[in-house]
PDB file of N, CA and C in Angstrom:
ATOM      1  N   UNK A   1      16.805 -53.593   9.049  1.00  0.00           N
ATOM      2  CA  UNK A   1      15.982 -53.364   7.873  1.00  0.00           C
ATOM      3  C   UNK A   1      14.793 -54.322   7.912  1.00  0.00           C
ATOM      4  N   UNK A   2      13.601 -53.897   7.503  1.00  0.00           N
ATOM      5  CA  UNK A   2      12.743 -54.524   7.616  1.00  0.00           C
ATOM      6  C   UNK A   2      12.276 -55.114   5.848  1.00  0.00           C
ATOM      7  N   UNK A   3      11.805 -56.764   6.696  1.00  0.00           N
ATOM      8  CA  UNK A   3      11.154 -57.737   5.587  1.00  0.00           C
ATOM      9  C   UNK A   3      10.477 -56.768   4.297  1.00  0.00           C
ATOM     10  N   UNK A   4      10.896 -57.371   3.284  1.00  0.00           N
ATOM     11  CA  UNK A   4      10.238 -56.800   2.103  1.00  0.00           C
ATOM     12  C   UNK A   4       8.792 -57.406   1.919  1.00  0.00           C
ATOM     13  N   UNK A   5       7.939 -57.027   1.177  1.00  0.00           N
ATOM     14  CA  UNK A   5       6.639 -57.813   0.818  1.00  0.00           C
ATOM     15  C   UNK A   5       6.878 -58.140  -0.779  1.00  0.00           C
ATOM     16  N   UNK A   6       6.296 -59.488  -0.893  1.00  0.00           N
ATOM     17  CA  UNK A   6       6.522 -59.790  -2.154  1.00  0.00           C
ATOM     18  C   UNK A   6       5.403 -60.808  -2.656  1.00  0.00           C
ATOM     19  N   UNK A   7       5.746 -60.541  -4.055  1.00  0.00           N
ATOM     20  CA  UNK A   7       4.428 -60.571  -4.841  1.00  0.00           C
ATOM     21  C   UNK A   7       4.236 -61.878  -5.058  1.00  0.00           C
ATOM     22  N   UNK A   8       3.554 -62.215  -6.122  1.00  0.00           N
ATOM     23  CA  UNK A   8       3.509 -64.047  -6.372  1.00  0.00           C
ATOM     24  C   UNK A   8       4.444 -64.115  -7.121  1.00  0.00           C
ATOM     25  N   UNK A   9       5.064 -65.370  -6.207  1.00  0.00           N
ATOM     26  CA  UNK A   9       6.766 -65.717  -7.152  1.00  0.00           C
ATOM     27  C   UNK A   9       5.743 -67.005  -8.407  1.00  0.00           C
ATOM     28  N   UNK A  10       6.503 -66.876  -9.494  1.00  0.00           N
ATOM     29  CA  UNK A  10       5.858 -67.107 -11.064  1.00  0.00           C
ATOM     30  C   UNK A  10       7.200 -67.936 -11.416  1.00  0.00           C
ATOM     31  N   UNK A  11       6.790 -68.971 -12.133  1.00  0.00           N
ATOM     32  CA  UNK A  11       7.608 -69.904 -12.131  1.00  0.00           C
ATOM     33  C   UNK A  11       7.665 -69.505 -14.280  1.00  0.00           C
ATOM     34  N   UNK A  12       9.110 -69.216 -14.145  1.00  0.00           N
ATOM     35  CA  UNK A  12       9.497 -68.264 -15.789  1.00  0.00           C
ATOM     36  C   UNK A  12       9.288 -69.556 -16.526  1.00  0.00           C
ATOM     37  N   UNK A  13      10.486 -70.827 -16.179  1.00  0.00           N
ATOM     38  CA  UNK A  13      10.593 -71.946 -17.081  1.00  0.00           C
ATOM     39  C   UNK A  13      11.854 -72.785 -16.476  1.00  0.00           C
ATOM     40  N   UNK A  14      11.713 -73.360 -17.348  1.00  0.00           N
ATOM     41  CA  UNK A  14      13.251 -74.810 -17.386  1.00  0.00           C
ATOM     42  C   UNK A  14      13.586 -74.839 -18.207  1.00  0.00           C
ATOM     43  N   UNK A  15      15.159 -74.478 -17.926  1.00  0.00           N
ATOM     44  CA  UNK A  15      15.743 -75.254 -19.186  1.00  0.00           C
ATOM     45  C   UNK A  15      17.290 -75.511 -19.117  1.00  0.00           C
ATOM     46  N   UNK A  16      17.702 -76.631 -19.597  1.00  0.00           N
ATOM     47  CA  UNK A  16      18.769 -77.319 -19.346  1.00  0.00           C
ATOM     48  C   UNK A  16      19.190 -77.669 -17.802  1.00  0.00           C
ATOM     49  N   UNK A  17      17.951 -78.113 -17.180  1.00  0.00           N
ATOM     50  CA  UNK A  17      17.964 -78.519 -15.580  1.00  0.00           C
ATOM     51  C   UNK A  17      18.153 -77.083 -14.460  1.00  0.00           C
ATOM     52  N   UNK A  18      17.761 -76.437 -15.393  1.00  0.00           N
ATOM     53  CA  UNK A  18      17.633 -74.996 -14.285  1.00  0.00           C
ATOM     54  C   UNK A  18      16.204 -74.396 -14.275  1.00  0.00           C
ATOM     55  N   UNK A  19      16.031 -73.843 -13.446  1.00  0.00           N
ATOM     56  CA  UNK A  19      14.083 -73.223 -13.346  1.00  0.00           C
ATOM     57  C   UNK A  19      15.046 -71.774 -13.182  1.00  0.00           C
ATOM     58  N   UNK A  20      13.687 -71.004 -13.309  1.00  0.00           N
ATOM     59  CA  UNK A  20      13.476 -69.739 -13.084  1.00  0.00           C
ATOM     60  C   UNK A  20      12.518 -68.953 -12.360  1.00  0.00           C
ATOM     61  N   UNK A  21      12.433 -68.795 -11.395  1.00  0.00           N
ATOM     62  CA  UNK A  21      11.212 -67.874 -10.564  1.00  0.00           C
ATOM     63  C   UNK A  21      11.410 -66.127 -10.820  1.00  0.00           C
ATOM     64  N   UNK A  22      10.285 -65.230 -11.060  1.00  0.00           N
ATOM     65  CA  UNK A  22       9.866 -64.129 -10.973  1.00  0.00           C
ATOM     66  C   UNK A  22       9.212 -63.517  -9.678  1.00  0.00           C
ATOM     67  N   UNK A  23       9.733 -62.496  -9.100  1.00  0.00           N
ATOM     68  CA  UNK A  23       9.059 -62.317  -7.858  1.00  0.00           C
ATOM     69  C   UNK A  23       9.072 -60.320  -7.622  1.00  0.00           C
ATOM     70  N   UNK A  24       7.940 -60.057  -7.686  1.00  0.00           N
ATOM     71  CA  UNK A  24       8.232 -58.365  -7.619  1.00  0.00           C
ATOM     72  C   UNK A  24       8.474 -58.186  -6.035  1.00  0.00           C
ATOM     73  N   UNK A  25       9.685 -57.155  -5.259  1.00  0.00           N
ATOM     74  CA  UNK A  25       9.852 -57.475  -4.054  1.00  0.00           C
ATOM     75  C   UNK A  25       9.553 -55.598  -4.365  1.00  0.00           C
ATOM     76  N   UNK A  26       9.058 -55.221  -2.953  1.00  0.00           N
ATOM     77  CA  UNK A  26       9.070 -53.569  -2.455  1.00  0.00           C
ATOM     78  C   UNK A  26       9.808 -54.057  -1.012  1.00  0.00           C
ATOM     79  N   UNK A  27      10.942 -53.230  -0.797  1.00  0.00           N
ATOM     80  CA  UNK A  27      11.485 -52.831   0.729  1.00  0.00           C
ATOM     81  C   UNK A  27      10.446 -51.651   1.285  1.00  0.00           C
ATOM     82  N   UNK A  28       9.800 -50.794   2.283  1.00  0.00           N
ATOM     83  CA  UNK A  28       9.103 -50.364   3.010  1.00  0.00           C
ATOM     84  C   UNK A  28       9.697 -49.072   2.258  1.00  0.00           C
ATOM     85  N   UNK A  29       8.813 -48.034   1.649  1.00  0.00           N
ATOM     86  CA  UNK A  29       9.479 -46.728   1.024  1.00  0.00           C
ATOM     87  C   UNK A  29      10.585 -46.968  -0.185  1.00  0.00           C
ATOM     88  N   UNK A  30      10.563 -47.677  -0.840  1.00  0.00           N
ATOM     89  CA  UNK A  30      11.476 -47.913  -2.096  1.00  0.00           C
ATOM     90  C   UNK A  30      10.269 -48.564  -2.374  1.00  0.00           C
ATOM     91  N   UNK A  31      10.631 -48.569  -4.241  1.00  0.00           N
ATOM     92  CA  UNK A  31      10.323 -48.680  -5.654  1.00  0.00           C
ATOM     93  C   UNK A  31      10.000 -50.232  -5.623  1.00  0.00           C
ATOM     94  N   UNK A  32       9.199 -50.827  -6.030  1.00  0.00           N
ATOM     95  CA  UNK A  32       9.110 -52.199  -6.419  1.00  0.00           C
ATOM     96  C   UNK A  32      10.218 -52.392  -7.124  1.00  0.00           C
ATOM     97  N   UNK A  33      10.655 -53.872  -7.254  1.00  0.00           N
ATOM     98  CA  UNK A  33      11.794 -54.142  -8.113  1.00  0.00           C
ATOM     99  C   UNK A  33      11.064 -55.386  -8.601  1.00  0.00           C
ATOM    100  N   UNK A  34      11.703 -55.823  -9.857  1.00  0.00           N
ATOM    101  CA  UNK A  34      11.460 -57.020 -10.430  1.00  0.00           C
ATOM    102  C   UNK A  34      12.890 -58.013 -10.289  1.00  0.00           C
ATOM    103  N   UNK A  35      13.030 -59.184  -9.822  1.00  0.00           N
ATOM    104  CA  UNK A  35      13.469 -59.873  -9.364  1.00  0.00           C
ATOM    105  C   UNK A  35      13.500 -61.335  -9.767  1.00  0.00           C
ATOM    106  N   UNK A  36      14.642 -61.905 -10.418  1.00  0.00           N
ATOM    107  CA  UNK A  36      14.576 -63.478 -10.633  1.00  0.00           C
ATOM    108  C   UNK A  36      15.654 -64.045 -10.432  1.00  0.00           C
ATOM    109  N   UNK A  37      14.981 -65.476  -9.650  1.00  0.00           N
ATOM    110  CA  UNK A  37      15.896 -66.000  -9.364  1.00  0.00           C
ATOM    111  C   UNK A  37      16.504 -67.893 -10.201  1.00  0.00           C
ATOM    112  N   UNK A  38      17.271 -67.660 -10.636  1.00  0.00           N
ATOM    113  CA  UNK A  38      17.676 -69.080 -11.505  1.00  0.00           C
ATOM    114  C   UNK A  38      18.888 -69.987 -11.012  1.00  0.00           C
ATOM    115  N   UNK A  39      18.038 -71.221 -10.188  1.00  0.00           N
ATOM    116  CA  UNK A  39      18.627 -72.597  -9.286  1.00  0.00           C
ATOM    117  C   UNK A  39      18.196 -74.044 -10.364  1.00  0.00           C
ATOM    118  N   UNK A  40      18.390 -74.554  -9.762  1.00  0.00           N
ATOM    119  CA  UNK A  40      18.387 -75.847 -10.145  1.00  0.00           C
ATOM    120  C   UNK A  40      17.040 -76.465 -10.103  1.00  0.00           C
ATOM    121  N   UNK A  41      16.830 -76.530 -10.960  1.00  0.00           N
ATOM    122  CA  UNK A  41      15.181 -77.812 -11.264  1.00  0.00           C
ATOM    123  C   UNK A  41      14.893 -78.242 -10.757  1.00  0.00           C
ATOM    124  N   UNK A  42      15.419 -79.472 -10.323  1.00  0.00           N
ATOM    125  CA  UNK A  42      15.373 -80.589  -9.705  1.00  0.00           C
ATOM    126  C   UNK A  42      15.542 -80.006  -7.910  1.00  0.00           C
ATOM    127  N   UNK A  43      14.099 -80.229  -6.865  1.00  0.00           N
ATOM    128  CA  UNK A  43      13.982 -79.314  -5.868  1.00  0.00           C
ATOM    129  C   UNK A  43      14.999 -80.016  -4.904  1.00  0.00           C
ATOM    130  N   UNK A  44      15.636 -81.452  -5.207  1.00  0.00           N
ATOM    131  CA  UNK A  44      16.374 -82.022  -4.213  1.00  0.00           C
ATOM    132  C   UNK A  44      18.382 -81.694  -4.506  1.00  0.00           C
ATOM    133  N   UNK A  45      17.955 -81.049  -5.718  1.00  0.00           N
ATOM    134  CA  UNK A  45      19.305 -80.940  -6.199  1.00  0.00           C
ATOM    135  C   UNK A  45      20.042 -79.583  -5.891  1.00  0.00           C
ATOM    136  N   UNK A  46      21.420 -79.791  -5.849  1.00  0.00           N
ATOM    137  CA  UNK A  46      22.528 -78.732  -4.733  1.00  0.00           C
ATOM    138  C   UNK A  46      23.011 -77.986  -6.099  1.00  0.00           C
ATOM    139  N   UNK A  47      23.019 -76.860  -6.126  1.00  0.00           N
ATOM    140  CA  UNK A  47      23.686 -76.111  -7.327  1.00  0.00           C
ATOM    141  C   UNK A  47      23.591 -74.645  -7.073  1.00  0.00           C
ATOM    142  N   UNK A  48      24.358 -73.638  -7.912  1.00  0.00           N
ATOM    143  CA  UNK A  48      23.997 -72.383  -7.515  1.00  0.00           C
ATOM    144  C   UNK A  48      22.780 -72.135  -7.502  1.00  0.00           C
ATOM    145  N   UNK A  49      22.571 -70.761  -7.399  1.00  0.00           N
ATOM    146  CA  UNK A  49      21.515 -69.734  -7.292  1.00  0.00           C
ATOM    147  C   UNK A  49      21.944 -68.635  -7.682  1.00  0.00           C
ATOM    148  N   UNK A  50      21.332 -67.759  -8.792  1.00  0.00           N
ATOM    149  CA  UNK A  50      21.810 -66.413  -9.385  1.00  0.00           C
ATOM    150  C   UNK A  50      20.634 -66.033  -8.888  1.00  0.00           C
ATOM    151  N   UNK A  51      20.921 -64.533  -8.840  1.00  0.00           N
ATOM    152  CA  UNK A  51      19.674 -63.605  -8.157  1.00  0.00           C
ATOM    153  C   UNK A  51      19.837 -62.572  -9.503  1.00  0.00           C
ATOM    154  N   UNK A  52      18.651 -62.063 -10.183  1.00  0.00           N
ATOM    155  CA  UNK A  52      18.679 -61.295 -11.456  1.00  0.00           C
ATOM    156  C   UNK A  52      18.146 -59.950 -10.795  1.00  0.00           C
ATOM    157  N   UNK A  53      18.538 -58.808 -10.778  1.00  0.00           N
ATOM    158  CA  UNK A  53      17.723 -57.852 -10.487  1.00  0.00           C
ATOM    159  C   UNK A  53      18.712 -56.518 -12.101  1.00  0.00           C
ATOM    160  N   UNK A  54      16.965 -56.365 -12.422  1.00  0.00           N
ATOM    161  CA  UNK A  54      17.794 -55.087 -13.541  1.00  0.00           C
ATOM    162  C   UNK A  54      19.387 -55.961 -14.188  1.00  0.00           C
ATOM    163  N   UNK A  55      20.419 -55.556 -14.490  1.00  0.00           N
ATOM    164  CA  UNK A  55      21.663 -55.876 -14.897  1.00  0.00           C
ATOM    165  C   UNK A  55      22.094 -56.682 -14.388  1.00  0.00           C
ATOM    166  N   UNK A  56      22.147 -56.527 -13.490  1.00  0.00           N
ATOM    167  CA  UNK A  56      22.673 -57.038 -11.940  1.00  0.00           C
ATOM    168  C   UNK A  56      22.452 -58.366 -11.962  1.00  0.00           C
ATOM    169  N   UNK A  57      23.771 -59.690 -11.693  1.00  0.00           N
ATOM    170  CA  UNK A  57      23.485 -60.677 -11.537  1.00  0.00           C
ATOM    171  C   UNK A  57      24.518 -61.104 -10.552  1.00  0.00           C
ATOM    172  N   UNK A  58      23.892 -61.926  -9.610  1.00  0.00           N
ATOM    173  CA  UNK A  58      23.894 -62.008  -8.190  1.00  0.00           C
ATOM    174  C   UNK A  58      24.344 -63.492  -8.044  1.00  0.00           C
ATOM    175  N   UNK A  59      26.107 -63.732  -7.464  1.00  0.00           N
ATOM    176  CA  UNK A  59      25.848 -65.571  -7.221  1.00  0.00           C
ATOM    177  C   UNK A  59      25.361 -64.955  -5.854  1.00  0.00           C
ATOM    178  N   UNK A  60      24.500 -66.370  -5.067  1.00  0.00           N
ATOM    179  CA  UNK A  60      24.227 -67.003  -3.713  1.00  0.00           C
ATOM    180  C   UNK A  60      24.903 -67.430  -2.860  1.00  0.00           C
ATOM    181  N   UNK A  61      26.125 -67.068  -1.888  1.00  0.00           N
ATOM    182  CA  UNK A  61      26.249 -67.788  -1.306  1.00  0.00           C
ATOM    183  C   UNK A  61      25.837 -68.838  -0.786  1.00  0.00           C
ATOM    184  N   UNK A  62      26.383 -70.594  -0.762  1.00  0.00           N
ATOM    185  CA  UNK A  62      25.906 -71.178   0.105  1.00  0.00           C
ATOM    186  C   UNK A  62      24.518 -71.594  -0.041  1.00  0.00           C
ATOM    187  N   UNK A  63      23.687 -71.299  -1.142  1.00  0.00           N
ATOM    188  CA  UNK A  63      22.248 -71.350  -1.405  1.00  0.00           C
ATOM    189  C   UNK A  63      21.677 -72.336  -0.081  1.00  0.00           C
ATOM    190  N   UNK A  64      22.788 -73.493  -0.080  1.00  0.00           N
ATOM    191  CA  UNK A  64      21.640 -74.934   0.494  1.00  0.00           C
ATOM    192  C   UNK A  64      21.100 -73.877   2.365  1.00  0.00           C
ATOM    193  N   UNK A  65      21.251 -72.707   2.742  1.00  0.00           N
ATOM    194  CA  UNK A  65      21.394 -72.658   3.751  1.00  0.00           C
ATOM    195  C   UNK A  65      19.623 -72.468   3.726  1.00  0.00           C
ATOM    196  N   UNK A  66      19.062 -72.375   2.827  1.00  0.00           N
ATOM    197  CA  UNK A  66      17.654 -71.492   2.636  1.00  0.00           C
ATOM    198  C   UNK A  66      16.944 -73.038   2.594  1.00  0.00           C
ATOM    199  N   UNK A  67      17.789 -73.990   2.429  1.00  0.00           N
ATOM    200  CA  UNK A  67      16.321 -75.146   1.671  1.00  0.00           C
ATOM    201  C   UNK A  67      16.509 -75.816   0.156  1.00  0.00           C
ATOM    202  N   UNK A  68      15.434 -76.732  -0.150  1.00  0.00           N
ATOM    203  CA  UNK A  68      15.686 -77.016  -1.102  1.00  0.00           C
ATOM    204  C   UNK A  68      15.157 -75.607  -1.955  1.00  0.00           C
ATOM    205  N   UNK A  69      15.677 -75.202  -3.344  1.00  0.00           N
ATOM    206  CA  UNK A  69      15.650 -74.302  -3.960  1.00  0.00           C
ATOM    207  C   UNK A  69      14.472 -74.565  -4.712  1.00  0.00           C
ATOM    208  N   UNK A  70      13.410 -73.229  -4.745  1.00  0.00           N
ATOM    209  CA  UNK A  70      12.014 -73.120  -5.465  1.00  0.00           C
ATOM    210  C   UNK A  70      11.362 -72.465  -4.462  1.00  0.00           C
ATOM    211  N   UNK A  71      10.011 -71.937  -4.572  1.00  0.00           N
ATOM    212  CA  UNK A  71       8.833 -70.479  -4.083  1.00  0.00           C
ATOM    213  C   UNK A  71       9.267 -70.051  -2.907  1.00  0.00           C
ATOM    214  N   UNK A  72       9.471 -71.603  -1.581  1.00  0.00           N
ATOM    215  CA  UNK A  72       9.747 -71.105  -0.513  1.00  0.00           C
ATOM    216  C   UNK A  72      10.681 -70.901  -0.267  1.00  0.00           C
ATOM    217  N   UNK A  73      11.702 -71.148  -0.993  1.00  0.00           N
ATOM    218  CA  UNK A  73      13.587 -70.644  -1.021  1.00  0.00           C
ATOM    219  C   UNK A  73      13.375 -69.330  -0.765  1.00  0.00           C
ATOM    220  N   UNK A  74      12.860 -68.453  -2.156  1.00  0.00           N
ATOM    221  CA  UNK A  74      12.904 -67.475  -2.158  1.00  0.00           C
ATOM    222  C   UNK A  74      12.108 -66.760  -1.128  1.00  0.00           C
ATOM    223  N   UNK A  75      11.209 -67.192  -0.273  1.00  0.00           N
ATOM    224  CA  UNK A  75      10.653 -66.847   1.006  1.00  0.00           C
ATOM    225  C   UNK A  75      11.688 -66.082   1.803  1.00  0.00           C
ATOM    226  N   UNK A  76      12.718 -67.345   2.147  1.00  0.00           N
ATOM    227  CA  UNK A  76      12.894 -67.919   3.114  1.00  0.00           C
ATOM    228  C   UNK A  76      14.457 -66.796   2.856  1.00  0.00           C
ATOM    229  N   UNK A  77      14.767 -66.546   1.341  1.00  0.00           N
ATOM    230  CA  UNK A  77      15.758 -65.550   1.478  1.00  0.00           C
ATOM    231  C   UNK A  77      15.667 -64.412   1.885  1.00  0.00           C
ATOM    232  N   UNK A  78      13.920 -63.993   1.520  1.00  0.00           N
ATOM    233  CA  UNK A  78      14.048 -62.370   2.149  1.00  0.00           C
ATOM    234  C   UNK A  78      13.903 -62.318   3.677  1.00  0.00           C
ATOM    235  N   UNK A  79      13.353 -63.610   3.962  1.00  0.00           N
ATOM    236  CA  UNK A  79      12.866 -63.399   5.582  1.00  0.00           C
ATOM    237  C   UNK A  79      13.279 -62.725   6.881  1.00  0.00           C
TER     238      UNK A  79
END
């Protein structure tokens, strides 16, 4: 399957030591989706990662495998 293209990841907010990024992803012939992802604040700090799509909420395996968590995390997940 090939890399999705994705839009400018948008930083939602913080709160209670968690951030939130927004990121519209299209796979090649499918629908844009709207997409967020909510890790830990603090970019040095180890904690989950939920992936939000529509209903759908997503734990991360393993998050630390991507990096510290924030814009290029989420790069680095669709890559």
């Amino acid at each position: 399957m090939s890399a999705p293209t994705l839009g400018p990841i948008t930083n939602v907010g913080i709160m209670a030591d968690r951030v939130q990024y927004s990121v519209v992803v299209t796979y090649p012939g499918e629908k844009s989706k709207d997409v967020d992802f909510n890790g830990p604040a603090n970019s040095e700090g180890v904690g989950p990662v939920v992936m939000i799509s529509g209903y759908s909420q997503i734990l991360i395996d393993d998050p630390s495998r991507f990096g510290p968590f924030g814009p290029e995390w989420i790069r680095r997940f669709f890559a």
